[in-house]
Protein backbone atom coordinates (compact mmCIF):
# COMPACT_ATOMS: atom_id res chain seq x y z
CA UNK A 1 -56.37 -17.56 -50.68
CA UNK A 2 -55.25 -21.15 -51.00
CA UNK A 3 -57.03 -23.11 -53.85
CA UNK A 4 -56.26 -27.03 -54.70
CA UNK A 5 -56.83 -27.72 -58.48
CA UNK A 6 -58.17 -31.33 -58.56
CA UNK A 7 -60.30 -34.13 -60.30
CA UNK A 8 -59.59 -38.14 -59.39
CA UNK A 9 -59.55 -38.54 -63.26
CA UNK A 10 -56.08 -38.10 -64.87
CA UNK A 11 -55.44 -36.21 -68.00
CA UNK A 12 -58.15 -33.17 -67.73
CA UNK A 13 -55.38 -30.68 -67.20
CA UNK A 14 -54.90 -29.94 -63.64
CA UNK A 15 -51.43 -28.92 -63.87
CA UNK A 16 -51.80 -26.85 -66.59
CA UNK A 17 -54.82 -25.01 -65.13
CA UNK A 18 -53.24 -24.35 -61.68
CA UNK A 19 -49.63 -23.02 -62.97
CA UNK A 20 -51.47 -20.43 -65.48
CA UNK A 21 -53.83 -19.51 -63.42
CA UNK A 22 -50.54 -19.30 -60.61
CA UNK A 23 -48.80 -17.34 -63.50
CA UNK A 24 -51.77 -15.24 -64.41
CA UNK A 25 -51.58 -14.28 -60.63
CA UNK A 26 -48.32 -13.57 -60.54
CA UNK A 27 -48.21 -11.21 -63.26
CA UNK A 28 -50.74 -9.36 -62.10
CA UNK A 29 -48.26 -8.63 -59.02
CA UNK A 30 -49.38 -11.26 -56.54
CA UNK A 31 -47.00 -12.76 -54.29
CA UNK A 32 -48.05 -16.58 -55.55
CA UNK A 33 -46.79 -20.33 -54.79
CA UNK A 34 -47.47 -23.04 -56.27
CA UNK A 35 -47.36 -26.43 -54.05
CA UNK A 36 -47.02 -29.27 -56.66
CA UNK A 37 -48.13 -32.53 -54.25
CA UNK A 38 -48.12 -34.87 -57.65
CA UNK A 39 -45.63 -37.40 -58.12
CA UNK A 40 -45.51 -37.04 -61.38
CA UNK A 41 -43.30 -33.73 -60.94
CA UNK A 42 -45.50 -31.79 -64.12
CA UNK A 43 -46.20 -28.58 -62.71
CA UNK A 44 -42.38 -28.34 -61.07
CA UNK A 45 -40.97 -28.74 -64.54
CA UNK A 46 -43.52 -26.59 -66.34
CA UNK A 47 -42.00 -23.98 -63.89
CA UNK A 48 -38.82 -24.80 -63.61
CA UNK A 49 -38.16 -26.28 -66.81
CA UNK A 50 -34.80 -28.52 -66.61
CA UNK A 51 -33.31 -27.25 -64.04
CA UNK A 52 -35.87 -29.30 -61.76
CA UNK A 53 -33.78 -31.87 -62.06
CA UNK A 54 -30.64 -30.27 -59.78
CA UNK A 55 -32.79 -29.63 -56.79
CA UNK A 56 -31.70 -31.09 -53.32
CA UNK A 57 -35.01 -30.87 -51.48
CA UNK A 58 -38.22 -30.99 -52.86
CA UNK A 59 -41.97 -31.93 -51.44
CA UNK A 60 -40.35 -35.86 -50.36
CA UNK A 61 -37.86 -33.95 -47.87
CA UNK A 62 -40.82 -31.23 -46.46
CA UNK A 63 -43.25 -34.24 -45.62
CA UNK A 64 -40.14 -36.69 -44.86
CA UNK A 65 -39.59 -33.85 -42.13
CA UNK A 66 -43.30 -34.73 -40.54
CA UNK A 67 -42.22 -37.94 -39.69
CA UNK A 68 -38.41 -37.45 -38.22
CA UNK A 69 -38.17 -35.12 -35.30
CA UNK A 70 -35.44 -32.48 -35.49
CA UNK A 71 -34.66 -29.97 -32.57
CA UNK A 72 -33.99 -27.39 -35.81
CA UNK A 73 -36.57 -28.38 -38.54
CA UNK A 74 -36.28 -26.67 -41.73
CA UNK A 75 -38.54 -23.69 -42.63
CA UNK A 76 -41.54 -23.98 -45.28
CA UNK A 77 -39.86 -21.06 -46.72
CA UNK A 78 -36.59 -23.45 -47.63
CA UNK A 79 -38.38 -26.22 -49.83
CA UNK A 80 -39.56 -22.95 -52.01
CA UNK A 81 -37.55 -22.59 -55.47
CA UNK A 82 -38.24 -19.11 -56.87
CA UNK A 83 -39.10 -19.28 -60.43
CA UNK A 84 -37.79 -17.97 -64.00
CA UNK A 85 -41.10 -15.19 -63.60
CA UNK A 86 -41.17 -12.60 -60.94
CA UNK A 87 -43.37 -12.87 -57.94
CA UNK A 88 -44.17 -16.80 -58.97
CA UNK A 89 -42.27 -19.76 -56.51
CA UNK A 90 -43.21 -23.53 -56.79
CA UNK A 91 -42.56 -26.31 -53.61
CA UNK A 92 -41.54 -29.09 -56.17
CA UNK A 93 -42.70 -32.39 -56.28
CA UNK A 94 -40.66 -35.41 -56.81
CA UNK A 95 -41.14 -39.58 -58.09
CA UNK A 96 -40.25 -40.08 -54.49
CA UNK A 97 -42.94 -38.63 -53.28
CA UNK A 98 -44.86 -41.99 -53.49
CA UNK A 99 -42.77 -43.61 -51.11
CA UNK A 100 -43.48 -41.47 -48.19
CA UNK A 101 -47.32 -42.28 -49.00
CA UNK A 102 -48.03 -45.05 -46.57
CA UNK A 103 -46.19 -43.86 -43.69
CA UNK A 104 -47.26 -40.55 -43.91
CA UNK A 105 -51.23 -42.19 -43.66
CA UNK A 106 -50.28 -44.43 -40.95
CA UNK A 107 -48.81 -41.46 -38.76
CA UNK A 108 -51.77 -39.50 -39.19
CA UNK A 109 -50.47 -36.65 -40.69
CA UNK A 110 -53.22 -35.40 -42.94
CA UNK A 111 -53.06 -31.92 -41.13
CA UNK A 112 -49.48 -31.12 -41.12
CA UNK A 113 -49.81 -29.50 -44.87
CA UNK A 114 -52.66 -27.10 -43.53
CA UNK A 115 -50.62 -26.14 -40.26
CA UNK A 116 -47.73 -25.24 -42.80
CA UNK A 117 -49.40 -23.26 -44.97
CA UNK A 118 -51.62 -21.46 -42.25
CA UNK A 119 -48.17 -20.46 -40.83
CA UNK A 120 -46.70 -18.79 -44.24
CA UNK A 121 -47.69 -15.64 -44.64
CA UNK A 122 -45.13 -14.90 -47.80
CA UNK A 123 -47.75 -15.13 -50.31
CA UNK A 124 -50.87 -13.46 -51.32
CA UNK A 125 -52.12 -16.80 -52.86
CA UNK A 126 -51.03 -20.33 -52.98
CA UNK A 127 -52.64 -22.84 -55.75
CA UNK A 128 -52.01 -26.64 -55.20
CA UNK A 129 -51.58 -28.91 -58.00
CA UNK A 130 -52.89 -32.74 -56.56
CA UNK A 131 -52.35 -35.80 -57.41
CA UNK A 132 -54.99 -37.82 -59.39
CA UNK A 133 -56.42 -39.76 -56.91
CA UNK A 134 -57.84 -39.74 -53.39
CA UNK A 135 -55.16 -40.17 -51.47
CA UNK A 136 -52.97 -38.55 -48.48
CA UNK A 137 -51.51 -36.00 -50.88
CA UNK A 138 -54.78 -35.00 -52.06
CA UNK A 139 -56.93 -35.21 -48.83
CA UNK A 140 -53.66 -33.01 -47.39
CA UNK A 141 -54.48 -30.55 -49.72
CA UNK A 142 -58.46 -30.42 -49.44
CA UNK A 143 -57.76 -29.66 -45.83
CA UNK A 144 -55.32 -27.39 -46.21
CA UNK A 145 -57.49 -25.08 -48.97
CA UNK A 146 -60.45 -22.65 -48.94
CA UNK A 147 -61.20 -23.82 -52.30
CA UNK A 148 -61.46 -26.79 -55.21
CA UNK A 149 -61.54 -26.31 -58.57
CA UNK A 150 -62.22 -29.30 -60.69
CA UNK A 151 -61.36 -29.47 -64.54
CA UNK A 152 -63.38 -30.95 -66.65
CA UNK A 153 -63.17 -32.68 -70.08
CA UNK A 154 -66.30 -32.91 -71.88
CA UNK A 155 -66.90 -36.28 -72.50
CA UNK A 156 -69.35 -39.34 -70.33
CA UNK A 157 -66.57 -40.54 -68.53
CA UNK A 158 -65.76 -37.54 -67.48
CA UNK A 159 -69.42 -36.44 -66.29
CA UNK A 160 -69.28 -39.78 -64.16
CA UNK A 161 -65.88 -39.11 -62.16
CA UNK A 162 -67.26 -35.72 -61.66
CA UNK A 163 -70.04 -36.96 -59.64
CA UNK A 164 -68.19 -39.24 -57.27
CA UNK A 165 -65.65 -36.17 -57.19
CA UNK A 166 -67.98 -33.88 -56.09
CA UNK A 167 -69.41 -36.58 -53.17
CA UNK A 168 -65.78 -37.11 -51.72
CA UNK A 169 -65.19 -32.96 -51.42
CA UNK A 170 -68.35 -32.92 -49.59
CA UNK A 171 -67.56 -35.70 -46.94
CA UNK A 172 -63.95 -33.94 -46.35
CA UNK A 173 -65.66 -30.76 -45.93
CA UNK A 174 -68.17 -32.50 -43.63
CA UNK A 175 -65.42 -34.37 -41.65
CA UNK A 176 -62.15 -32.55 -41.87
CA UNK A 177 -62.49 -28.49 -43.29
CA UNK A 178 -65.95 -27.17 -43.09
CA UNK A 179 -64.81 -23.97 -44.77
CA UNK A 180 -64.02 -25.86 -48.10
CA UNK A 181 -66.17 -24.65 -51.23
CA UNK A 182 -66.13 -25.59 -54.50
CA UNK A 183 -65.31 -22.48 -55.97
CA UNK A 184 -65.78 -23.84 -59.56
CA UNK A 185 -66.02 -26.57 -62.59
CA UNK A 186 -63.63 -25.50 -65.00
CA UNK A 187 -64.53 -26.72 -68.63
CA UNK A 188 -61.22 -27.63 -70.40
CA UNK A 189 -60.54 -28.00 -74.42
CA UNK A 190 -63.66 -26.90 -75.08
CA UNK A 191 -64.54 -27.19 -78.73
CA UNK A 192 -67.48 -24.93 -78.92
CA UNK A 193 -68.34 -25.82 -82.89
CA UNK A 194 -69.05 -30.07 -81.60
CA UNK A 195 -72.57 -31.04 -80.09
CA UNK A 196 -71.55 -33.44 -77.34
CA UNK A 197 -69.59 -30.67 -75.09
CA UNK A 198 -72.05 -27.82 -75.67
CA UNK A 199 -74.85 -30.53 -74.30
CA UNK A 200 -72.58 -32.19 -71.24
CA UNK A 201 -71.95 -28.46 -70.16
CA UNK A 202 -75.26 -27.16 -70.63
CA UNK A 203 -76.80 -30.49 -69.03
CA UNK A 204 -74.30 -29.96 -65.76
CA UNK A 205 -75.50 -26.30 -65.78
CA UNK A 206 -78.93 -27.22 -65.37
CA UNK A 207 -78.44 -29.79 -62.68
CA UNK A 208 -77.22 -26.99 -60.89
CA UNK A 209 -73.55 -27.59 -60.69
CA UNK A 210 -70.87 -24.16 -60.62
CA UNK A 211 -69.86 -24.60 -64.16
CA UNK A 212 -67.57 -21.17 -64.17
CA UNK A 213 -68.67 -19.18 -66.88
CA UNK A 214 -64.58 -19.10 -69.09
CA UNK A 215 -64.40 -21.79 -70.90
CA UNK A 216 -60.76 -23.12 -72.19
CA UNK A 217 -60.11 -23.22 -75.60
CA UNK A 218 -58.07 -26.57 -77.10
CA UNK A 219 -55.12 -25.68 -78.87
CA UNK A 220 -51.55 -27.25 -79.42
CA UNK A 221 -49.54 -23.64 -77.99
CA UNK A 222 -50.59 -25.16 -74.70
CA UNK A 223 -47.78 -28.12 -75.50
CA UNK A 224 -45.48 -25.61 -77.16
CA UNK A 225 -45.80 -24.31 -73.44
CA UNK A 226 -45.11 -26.83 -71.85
CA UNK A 227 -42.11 -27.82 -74.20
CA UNK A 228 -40.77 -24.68 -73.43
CA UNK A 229 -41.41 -23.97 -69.56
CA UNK A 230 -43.46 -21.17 -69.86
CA UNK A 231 -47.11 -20.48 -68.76
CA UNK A 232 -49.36 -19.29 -71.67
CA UNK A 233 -48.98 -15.33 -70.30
CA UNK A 234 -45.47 -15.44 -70.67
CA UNK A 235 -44.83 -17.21 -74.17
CA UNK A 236 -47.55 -15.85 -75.64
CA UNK A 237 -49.85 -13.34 -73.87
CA UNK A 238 -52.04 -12.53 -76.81
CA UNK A 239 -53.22 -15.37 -77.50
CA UNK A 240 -56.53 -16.63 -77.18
CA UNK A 241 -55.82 -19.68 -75.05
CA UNK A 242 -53.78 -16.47 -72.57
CA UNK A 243 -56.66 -14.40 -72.49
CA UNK A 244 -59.13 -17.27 -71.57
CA UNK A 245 -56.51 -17.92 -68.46
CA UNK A 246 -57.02 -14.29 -67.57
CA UNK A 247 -60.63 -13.70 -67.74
CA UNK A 248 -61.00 -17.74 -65.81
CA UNK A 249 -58.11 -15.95 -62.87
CA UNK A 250 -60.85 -12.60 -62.95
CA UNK A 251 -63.85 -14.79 -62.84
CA UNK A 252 -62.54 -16.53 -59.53
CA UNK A 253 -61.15 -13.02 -58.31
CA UNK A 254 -64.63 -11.76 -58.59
CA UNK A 255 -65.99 -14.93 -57.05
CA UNK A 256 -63.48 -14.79 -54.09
């Protein structure tokens, strides 16, 4: 099962959501990668921690690769890094990643991520973590997955990214990976004692849209995670924010 965790809106928590569900996965003993396509490198060191920062190759070099023949290419398999937690690996992103951008777009190589992936067969699941905006990195991984799930923070703005969202998955489907779904809207610090969330979701769940039932709780151990490199089932699995990871990861097991 390959999912891509995505919304064109920064800041609603994609890379947390995809490495604890990743995590939640792994610890249930799932073989799991993470592919972290976002420049901005957060899921790589929310795995990885520091030591992110001493790795040779990283997602630049694995595209970089698309665009320079070589009679010996590397394997997927050697831009994985293993993680601190057993049965959890991450393809790490890098800054550079943004340079490769253009030329990877004007070489047409929007199905060379899919064609990767299709060919690894290490992993019982694979959750991508995409950039913020629809671009090669993120169209690469719409093609590549089976599945989208879109975070969502409950306020207007919010509500109106989600619509255009929603309209660009269904063109790629239409156009480039008619197996694509929408496996979910996941709500994300949701504060269930305020008015305004408890409407926005209630209003998207009557226009019909897959609001997943778990609902994720705000709380500041989610940074204290982050600080310390460790998804929520691993620095803390009792809490409440750890159990709402593992009932959203059942959910989508059940919806799968």
């Amino acid at each position: 099962m390959k999912r891509v965790v995505f919304n064109q809106k920064g800041g609603v928590g994609k890379s947390t959501i995809a490495c604890n569900l990743a995590a939640v996965a792994a610890a249930a003993g799932k073989r799991t990668l993470v592919i972290d396509l976002d420049p901005q490198a957060n899921s790589s060191r929310y795995l990885l921690g520091d030591a992110v920062d001493e790795l040779q190759l990283s997602a630049t070099e694995f595209f970089d690769q698309m665009l320079n023949f070589k009679l010996r290419p590397k394997t997927t398999q050697e831009f994985i890094v293993a993680t601190p937690f057993a049965n959890l690996s991450v393809l790490p992103a890098h800054l550079s990643l943004e340079e490769l951008q253009a030329k990877l777009e004007s070489r047409h190589k929007i199905y060379k991520l899919r064609d990767a992936l299709d060919a690894l067969d290490d992993y019982d699941q694979i959750w991508i973590d995409a950039p913020p905006a629809m671009h090669f990195y993120t169209l690469s991984a719409l093609i590549a997955a089976d599945a989208c799930l879109i975070p969502f923070d409950c306020d207007d703005f919010s509500r109106r990214a989600l619509y255009t969202l929603l309209e660009n998955v269904a063109e790629i489907r239409a156009d480039h990976n008619k197996s694509l779904v929408v496996e979910g809207i996941v709500v994300n610090q949701f504060q269930p004692r305020a008015k305004l969330p408890q409407r926005l979701v209630q209003e998207l769940r009557d226009e019909g849209l897959p609001v997943l039932h778990t609902m994720l709780s705000s709380s500041v151990k989610i940074r204290e995670s982050h600080e310390l490199a460790k998804p929520m089932i691993y620095f803390d699995a009792q809490h409440k924010l750890s159990r709402e990871f593992t009932a959203l990861y059942s959910e989508l097991d059940r919806l799968a």
